[in-house]
C-alpha atoms as a PDB file:
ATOM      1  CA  UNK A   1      20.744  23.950 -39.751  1.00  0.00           C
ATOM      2  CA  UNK A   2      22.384  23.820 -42.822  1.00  0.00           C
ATOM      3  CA  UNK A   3      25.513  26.289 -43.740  1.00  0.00           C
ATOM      4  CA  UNK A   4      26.434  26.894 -47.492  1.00  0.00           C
ATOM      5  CA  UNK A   5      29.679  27.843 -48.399  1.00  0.00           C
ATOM      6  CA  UNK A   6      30.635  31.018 -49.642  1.00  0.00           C
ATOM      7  CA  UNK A   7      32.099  30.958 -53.484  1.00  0.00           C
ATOM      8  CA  UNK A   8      35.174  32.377 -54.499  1.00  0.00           C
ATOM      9  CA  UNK A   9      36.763  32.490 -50.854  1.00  0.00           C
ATOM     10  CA  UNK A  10      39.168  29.946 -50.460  1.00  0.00           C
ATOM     11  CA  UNK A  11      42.669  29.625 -48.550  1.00  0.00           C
ATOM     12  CA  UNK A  12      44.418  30.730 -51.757  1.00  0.00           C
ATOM     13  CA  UNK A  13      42.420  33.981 -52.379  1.00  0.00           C
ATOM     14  CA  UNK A  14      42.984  34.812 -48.829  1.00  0.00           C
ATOM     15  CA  UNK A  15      46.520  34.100 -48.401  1.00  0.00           C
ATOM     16  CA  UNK A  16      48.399  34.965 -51.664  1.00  0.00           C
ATOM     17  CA  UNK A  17      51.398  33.300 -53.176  1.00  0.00           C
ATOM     18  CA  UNK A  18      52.677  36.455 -54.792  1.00  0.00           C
ATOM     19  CA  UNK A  19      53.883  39.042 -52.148  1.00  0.00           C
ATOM     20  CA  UNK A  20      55.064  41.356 -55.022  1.00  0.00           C
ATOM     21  CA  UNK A  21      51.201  41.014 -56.232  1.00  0.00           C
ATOM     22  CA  UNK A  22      49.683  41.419 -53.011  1.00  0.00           C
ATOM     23  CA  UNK A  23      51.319  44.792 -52.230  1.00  0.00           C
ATOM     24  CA  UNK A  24      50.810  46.664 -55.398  1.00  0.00           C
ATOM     25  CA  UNK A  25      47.139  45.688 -54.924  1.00  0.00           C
ATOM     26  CA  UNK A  26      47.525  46.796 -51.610  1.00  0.00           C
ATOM     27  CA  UNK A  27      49.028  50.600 -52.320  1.00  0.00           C
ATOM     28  CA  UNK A  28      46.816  50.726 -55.642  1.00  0.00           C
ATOM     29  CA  UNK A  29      43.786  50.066 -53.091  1.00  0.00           C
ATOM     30  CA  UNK A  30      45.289  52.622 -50.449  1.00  0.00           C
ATOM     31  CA  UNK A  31      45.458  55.058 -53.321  1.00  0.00           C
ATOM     32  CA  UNK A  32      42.238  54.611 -54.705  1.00  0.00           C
ATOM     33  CA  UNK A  33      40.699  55.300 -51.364  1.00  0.00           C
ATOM     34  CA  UNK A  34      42.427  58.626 -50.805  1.00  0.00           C
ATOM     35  CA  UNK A  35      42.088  59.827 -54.277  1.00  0.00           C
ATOM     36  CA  UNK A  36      38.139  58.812 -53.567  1.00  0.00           C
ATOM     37  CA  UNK A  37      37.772  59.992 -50.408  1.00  0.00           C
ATOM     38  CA  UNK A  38      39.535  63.838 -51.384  1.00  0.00           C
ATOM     39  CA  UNK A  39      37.449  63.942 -54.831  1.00  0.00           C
ATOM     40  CA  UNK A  40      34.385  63.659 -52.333  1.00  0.00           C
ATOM     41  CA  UNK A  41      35.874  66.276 -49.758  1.00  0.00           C
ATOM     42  CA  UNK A  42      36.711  68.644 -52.957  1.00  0.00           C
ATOM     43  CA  UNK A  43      32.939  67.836 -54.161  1.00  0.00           C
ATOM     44  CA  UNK A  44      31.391  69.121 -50.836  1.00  0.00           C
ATOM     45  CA  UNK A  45      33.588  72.294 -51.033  1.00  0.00           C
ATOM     46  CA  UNK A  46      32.359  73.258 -54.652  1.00  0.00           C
ATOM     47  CA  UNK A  47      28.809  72.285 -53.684  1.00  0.00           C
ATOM     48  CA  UNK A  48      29.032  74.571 -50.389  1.00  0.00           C
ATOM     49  CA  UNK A  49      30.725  77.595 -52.652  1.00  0.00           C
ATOM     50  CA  UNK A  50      27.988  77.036 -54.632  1.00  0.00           C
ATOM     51  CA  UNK A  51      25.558  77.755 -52.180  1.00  0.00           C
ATOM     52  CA  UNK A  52      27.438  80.794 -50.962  1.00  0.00           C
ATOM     53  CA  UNK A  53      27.428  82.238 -54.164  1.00  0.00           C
ATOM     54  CA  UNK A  54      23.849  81.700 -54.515  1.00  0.00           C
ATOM     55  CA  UNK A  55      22.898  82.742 -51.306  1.00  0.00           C
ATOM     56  CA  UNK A  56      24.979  86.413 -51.758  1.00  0.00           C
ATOM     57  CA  UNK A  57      23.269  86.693 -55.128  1.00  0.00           C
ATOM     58  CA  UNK A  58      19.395  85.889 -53.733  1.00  0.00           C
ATOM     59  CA  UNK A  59      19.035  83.112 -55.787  1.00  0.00           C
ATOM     60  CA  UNK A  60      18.622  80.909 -53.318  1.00  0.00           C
ATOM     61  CA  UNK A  61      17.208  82.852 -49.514  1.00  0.00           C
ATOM     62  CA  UNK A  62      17.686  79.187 -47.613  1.00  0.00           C
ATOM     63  CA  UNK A  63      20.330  80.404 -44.796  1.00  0.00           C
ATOM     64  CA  UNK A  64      20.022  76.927 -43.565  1.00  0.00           C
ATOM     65  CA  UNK A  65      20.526  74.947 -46.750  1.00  0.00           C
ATOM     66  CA  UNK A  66      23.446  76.963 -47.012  1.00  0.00           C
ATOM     67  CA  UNK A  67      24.841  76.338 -43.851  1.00  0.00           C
ATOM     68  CA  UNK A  68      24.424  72.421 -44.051  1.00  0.00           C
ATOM     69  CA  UNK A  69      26.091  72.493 -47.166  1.00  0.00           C
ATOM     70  CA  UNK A  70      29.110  74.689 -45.491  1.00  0.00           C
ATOM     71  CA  UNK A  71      29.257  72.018 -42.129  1.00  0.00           C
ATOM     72  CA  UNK A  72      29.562  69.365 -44.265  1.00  0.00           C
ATOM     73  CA  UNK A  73      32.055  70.096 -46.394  1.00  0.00           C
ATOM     74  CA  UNK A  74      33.477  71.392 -42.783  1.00  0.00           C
ATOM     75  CA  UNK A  75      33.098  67.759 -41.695  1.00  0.00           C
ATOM     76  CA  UNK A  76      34.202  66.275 -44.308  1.00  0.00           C
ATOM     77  CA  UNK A  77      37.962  67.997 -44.729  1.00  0.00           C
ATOM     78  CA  UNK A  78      37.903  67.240 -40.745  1.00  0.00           C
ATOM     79  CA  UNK A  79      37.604  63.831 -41.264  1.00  0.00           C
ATOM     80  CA  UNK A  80      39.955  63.691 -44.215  1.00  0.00           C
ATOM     81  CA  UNK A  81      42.575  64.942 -42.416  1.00  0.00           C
ATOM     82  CA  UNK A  82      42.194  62.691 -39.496  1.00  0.00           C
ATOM     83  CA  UNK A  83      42.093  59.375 -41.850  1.00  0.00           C
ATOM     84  CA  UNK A  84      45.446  61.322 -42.868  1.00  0.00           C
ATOM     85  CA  UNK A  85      46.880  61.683 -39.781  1.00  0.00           C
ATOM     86  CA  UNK A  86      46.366  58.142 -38.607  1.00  0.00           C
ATOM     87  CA  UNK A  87      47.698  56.942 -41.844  1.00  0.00           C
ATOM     88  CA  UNK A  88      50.724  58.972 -41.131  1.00  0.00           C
ATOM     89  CA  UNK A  89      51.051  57.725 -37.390  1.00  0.00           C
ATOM     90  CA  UNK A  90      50.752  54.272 -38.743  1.00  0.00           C
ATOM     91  CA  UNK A  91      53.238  54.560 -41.430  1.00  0.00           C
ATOM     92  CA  UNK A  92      55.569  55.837 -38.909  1.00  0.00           C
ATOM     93  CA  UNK A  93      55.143  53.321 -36.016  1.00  0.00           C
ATOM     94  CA  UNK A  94      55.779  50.355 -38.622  1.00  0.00           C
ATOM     95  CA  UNK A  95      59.016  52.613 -39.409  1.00  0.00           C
ATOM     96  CA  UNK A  96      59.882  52.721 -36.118  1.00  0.00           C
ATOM     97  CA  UNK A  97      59.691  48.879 -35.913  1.00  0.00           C
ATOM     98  CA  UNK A  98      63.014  46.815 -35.436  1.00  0.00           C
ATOM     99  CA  UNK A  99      63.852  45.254 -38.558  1.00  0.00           C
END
């Protein structure tokens, strides 16, 4: 059996010297997410808004396309919020943390 190695991975990449580095990728990355993940949630809402407008209009006489657009955007700012409350409960355990 024969294993190739994986480019670009090493010890360094993995393991960086610069701490200062590391953690502004870190909170840029942490930021990208959330600004990602509420663009999406905020995408959902327009899209099921949409469909209630259309819906109360008769442009659209799909009750149920309408109200799978509505649970997922429902879904959606439910899980957002979680992923927001763990982040919170995680920020403040590590601030609870002796120093």
């Amino acid at each position: 059996m024969e294993i190739k190695t994986l480019s670009g991975i090493g010890l360094s990449s993995a393991f960086p010297l610069d701490k200062a580095t590391s953690q502004t990728n870190a909170l840029e990355g942490a930021g990208k997410f959330f600004q990602e993940l509420v663009g999406k949630v905020n995408d959902l809402s327009q899209q099921a808004d949409q469909s209630i407008q259309k819906l109360a209009t008769g442009e659209n006489r799909n009750l149920h396309e309408t109200m799978i657009a509505v649970e997922k955007s429902s879904v959606s700012f439910l899980f957002m919020s979680q992923v927001r409350n763990k982040a919170l409960e995680a920020y403040q355990e590590v601030m609870r943390m002796p120093v």
